[in-house]
N, C-alpha and C. Protein backbone atom coordinates (compact mmCIF):
# COMPACT_ATOMS: atom_id res chain seq x y z
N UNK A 1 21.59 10.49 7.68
CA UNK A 1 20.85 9.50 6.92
C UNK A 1 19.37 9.51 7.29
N UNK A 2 19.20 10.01 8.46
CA UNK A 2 17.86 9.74 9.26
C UNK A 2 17.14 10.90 8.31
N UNK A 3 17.21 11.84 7.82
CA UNK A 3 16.62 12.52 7.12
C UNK A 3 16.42 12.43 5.82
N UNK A 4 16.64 11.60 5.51
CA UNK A 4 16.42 10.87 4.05
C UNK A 4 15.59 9.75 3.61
N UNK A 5 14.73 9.43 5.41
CA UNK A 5 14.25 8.01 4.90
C UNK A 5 12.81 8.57 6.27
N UNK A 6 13.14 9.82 7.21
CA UNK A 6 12.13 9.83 8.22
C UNK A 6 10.63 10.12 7.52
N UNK A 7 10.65 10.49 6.13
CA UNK A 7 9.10 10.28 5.39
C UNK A 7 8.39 9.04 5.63
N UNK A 8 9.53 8.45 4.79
CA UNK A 8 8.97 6.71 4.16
C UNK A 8 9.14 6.01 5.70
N UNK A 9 9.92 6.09 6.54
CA UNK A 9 9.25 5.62 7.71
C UNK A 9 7.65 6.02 8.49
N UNK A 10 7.54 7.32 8.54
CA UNK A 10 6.21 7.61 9.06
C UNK A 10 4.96 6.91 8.25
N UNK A 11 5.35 6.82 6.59
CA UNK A 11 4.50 6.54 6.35
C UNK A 11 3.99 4.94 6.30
N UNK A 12 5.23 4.39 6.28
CA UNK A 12 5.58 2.74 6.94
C UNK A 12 4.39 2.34 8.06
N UNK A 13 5.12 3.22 9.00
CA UNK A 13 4.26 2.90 10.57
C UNK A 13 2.60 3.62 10.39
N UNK A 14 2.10 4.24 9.60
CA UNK A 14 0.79 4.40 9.56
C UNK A 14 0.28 3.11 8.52
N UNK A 15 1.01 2.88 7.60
CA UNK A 15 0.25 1.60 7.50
C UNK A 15 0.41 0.15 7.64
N UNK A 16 1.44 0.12 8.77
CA UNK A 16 1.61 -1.12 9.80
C UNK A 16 0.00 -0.47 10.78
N UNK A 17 -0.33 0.46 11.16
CA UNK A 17 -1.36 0.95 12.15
C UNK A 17 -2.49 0.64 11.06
N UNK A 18 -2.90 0.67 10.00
CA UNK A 18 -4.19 0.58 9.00
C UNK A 18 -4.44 -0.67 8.91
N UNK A 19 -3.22 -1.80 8.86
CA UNK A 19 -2.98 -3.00 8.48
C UNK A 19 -3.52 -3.96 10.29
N UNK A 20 -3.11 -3.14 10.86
CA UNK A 20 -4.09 -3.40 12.62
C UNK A 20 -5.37 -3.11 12.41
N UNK A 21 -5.70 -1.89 12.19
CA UNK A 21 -6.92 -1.41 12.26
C UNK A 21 -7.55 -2.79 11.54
N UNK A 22 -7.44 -2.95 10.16
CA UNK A 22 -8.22 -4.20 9.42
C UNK A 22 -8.11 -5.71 9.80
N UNK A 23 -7.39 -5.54 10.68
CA UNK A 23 -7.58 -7.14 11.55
C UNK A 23 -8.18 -6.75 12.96
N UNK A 24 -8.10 -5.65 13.39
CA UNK A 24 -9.15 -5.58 14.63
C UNK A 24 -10.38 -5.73 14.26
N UNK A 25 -10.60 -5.65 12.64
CA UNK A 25 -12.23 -4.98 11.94
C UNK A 25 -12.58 -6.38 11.95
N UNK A 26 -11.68 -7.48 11.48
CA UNK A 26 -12.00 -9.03 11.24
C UNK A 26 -12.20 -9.72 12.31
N UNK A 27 -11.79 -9.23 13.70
CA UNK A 27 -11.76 -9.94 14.86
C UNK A 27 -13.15 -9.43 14.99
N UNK A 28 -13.66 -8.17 15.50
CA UNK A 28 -15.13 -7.69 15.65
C UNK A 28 -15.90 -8.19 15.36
N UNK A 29 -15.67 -8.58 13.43
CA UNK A 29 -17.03 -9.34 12.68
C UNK A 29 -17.15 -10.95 13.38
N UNK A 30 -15.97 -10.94 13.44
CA UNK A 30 -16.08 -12.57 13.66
C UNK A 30 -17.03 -12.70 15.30
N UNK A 31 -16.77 -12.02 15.93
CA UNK A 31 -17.31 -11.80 17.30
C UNK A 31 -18.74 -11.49 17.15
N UNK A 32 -19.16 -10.51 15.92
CA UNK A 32 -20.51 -9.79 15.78
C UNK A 32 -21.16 -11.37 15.03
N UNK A 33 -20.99 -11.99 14.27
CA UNK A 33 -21.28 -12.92 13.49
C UNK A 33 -20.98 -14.59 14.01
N UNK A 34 -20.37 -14.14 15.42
CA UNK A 34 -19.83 -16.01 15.89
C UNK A 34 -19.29 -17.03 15.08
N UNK A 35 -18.57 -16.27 14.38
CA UNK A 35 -18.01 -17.30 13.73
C UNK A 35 -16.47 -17.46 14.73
N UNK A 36 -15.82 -18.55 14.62
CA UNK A 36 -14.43 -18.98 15.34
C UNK A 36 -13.59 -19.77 14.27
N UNK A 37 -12.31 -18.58 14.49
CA UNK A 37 -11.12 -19.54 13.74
C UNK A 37 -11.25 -20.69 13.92
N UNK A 38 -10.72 -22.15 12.80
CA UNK A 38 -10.04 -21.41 11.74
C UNK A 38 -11.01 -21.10 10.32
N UNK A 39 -12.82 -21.35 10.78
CA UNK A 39 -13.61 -20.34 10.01
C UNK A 39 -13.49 -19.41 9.22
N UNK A 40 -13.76 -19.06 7.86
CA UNK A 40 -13.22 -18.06 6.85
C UNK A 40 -14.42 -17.78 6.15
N UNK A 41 -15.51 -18.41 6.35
CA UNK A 41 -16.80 -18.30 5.70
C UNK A 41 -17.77 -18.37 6.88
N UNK A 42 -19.44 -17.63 6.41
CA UNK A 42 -20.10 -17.39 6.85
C UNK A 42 -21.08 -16.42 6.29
N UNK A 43 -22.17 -15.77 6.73
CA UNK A 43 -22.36 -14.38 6.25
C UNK A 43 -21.76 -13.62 5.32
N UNK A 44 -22.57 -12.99 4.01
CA UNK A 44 -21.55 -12.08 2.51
C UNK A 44 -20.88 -11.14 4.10
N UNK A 45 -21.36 -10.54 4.75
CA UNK A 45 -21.29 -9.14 5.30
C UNK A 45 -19.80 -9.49 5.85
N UNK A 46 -19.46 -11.03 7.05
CA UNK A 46 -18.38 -11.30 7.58
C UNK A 46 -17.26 -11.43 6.37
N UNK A 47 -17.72 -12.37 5.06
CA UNK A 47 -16.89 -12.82 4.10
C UNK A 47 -16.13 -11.29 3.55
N UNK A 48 -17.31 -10.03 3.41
CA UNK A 48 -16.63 -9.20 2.95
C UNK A 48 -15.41 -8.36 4.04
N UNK A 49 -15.57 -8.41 4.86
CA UNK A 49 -14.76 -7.51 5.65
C UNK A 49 -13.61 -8.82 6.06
N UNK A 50 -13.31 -9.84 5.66
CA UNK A 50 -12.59 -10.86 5.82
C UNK A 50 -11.84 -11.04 4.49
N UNK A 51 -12.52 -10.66 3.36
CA UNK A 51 -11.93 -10.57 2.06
C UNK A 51 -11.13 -9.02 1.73
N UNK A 52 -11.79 -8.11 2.59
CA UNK A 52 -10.88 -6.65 2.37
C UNK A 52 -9.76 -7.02 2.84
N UNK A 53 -10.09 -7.68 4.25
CA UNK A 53 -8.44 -7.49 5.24
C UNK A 53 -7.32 -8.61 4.51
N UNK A 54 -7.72 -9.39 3.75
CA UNK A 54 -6.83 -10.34 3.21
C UNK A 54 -5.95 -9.80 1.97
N UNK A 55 -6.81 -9.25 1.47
CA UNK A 55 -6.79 -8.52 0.28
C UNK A 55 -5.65 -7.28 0.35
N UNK A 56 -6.25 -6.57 1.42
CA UNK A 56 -4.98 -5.83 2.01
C UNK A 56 -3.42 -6.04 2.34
N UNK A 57 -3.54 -7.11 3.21
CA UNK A 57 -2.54 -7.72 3.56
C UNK A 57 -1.81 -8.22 2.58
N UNK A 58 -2.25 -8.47 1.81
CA UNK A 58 -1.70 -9.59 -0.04
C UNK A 58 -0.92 -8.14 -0.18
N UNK A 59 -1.57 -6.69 -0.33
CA UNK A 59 -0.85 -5.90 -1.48
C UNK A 59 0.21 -4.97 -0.61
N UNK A 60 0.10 -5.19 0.92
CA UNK A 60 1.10 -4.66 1.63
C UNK A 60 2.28 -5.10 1.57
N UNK A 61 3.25 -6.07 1.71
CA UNK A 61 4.69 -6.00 1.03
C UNK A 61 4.70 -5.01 -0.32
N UNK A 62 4.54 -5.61 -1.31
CA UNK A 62 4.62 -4.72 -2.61
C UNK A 62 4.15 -3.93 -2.34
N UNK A 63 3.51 -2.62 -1.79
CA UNK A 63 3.43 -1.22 -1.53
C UNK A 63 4.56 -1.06 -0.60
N UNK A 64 4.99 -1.68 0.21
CA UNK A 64 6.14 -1.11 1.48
C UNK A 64 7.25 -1.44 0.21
N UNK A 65 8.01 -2.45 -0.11
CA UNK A 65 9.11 -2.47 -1.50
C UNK A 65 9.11 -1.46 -2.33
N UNK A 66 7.80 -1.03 -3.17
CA UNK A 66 7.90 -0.22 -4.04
C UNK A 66 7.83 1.27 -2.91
N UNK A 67 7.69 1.86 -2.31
CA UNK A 67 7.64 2.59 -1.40
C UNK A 67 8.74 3.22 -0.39
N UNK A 68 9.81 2.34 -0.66
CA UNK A 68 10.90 2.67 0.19
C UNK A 68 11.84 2.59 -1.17
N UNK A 69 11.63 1.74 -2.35
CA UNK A 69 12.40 1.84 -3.43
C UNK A 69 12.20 3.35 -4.06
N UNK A 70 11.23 3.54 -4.16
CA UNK A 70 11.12 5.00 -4.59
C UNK A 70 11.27 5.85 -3.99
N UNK A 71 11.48 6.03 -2.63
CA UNK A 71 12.01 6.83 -2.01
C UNK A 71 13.42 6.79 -1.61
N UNK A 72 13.88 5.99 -1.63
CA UNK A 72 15.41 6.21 -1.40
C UNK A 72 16.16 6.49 -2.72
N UNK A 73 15.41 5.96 -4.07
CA UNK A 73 16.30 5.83 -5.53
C UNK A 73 15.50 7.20 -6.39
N UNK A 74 14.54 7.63 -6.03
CA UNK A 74 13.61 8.36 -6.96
C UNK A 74 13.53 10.27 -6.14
N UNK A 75 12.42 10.14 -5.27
CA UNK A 75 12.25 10.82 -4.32
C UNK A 75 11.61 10.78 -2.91
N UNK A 76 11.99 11.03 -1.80
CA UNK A 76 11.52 10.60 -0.56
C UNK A 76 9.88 11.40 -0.54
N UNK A 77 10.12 12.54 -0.72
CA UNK A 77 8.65 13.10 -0.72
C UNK A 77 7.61 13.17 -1.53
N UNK A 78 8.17 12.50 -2.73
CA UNK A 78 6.86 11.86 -3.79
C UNK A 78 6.40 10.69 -3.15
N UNK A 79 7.58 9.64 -2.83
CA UNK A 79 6.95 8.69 -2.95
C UNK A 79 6.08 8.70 -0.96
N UNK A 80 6.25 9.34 0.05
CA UNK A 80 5.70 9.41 0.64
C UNK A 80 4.58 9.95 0.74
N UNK A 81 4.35 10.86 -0.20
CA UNK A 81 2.87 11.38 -0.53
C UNK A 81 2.49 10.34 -0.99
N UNK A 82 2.83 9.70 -2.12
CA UNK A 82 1.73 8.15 -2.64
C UNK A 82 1.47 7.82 -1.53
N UNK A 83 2.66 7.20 -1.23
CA UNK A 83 2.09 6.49 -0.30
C UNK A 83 1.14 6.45 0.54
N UNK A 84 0.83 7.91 1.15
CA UNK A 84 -0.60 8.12 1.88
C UNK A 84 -1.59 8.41 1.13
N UNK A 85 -1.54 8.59 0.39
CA UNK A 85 -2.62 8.89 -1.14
C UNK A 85 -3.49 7.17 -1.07
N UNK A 86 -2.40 6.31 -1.16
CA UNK A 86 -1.96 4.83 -1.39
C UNK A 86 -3.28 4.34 -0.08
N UNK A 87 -2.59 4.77 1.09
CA UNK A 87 -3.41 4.30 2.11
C UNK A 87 -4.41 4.52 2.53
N UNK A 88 -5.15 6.02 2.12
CA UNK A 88 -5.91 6.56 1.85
C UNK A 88 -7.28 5.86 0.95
N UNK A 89 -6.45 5.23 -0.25
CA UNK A 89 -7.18 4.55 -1.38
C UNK A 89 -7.33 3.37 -0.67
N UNK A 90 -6.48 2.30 0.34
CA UNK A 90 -6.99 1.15 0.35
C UNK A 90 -7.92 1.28 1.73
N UNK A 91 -7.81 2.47 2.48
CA UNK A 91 -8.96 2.42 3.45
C UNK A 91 -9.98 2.49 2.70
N UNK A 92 -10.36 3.23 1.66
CA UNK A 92 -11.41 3.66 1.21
C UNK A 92 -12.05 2.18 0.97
N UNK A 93 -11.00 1.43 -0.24
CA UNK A 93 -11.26 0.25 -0.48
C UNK A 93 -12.11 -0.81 0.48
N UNK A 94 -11.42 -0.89 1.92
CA UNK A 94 -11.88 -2.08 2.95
C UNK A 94 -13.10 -1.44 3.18
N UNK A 95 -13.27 0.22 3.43
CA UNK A 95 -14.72 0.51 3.62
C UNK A 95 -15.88 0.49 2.23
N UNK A 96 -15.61 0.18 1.56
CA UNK A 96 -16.62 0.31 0.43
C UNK A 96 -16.43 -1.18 -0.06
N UNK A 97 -15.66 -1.97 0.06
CA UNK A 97 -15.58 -3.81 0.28
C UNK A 97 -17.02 -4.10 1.80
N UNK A 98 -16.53 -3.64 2.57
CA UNK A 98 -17.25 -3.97 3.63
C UNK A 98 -18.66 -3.89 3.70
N UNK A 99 -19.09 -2.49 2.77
CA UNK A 99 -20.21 -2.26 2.25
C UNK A 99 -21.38 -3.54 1.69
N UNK A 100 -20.30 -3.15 0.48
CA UNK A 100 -21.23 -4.18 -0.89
C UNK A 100 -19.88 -4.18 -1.54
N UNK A 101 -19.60 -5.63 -2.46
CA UNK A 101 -18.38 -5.81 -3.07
C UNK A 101 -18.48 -5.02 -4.29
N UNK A 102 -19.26 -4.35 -5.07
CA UNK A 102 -18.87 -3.14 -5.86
C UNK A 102 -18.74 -2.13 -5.46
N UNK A 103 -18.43 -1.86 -4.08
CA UNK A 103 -17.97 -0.35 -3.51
C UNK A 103 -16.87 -0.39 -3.57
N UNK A 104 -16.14 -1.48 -3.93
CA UNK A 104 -14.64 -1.66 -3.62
C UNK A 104 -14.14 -1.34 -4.87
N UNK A 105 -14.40 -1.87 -6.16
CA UNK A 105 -14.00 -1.37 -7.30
C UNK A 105 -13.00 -0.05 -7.52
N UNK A 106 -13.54 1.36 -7.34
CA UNK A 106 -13.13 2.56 -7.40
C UNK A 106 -11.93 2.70 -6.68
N UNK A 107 -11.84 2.34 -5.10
CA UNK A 107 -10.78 2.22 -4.82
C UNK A 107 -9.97 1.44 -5.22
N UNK A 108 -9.78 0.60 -5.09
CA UNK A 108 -8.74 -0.35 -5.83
C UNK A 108 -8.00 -0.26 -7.21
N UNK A 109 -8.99 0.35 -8.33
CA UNK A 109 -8.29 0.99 -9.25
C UNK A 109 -7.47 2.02 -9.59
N UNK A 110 -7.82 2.87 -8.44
CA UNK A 110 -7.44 3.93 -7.69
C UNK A 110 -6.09 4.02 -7.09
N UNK A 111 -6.07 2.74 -6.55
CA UNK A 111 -4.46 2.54 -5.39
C UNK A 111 -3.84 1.87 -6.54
N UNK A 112 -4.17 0.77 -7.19
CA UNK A 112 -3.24 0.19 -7.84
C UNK A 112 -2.61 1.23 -9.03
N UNK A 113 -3.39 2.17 -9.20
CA UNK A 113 -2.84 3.29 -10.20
C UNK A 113 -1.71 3.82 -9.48
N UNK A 114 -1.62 3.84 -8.52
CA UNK A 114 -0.58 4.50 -7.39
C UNK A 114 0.49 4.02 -7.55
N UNK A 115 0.00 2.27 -7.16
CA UNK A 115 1.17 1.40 -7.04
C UNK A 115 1.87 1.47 -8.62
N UNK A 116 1.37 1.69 -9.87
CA UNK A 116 2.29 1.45 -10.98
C UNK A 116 3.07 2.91 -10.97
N UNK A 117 2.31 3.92 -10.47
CA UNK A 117 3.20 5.29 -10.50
C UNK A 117 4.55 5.00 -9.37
N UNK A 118 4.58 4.44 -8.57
CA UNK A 118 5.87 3.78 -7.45
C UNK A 118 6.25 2.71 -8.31
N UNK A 119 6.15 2.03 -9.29
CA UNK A 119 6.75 1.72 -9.65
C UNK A 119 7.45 2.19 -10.87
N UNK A 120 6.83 3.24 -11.67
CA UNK A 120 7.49 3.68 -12.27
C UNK A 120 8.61 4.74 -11.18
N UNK A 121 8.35 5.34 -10.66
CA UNK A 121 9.60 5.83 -9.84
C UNK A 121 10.77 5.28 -9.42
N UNK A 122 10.15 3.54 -9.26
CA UNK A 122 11.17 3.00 -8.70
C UNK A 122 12.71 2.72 -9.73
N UNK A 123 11.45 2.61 -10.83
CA UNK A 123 12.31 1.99 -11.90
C UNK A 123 12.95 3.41 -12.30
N UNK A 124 12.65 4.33 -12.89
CA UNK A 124 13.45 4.99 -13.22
C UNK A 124 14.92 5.70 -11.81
N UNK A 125 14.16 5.70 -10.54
CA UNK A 125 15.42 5.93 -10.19
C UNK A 125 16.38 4.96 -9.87
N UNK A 126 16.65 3.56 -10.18
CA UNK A 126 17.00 2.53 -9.71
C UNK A 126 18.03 2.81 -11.33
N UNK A 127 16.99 3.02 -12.51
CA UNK A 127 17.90 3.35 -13.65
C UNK A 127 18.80 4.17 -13.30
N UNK A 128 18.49 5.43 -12.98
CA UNK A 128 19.25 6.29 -12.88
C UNK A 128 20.44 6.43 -12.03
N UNK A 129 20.37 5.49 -11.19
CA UNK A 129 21.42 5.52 -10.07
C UNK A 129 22.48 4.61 -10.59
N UNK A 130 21.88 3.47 -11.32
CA UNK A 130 23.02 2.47 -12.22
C UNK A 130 23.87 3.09 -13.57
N UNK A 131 22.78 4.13 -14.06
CA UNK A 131 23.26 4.31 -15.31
C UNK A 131 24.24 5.89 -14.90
N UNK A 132 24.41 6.54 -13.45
CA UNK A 132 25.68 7.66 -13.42
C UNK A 132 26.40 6.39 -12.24
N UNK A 133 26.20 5.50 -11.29
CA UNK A 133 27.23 4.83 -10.99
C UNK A 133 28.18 4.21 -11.60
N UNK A 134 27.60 3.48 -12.74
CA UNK A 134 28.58 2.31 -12.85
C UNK A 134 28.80 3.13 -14.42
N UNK A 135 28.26 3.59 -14.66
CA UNK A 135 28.41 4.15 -16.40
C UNK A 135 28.83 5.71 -16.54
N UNK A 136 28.99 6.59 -15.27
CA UNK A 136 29.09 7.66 -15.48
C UNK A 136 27.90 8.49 -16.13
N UNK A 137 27.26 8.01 -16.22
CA UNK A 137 26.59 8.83 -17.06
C UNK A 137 24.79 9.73 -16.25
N UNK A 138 25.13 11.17 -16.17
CA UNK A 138 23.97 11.66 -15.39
C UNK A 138 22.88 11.85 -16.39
N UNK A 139 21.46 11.30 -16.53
CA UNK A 139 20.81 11.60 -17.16
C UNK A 139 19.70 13.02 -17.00
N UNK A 140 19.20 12.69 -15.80
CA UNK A 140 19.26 14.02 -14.98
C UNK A 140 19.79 15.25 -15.82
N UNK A 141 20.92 15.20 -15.78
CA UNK A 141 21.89 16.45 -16.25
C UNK A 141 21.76 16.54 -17.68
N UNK A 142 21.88 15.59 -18.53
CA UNK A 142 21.79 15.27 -19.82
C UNK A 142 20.28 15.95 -20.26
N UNK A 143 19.24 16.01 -19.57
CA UNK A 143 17.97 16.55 -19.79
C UNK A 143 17.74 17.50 -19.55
């Protein structure tokens, strides 16, 4: 079994490690800028690197769901390539957020394009696994 899921785990634990990285980045600013929990405003420069990491955090469940759904129902090595494609796009994102808030744009359109391609994976293999389980029927094969 362990070889069927050791992708979508690696790629799990690199962005449990990205999802650190962007709260070590929020602890720094807050330190560089003196601001103290439970503070959320201050400086655009703190607000922005406080608005990436939140922002992040919001779209991490739904990338890990769609991410392990598509890899266990679709394919393990597609959807683990998104996925770093995925993480790839939202680093880019927190660094070009952190910038100026129109650096962030590109990425973000970018990952969320990702996220609907995992979800189309998800969905079709989630179809596909219902429609030869319970219905017999391989579509796969049929095509």
């Amino acid at each position: 079994m362990l070889d069927q899921i050791h992708l979508l785990a690696a790629v799990t634990v690199l962005g449990v490690l990205e999802q650190a990285y962007f709260f070590l980045q929020v602890i720094y600013a807050r330190r560089a800028f003196g601001i103290s929990p439970p503070k959320i405003s201050g400086p655009p420069e703190f607000e922005r690197i406080f608005r990436a990491q939140v922002n992040s955090s919001e779209y991490f469940p739904v990338f890990l769901a769609l991410l392990w759904q598509a890899g266990l129902f679709f394919h393990q090595g597609l959807a683990a390539a998104l996925g770093l494609v995925y993480l790839y796009a939202r680093y880019r994102y927190f660094v070009g957020y952190k910038a100026s808030s129109s650096e962030r744009l590109a990425p973000i359109y970018f990952g969320t394009g990702v996220l609907w391609i995992l979800v189309a994976a998800s969905v079709l293999g989630i179809l596909h696994f219902f429609l030869s389980h319970y219905m017999g029927l391989n579509v796969l094969h049929l095509l």
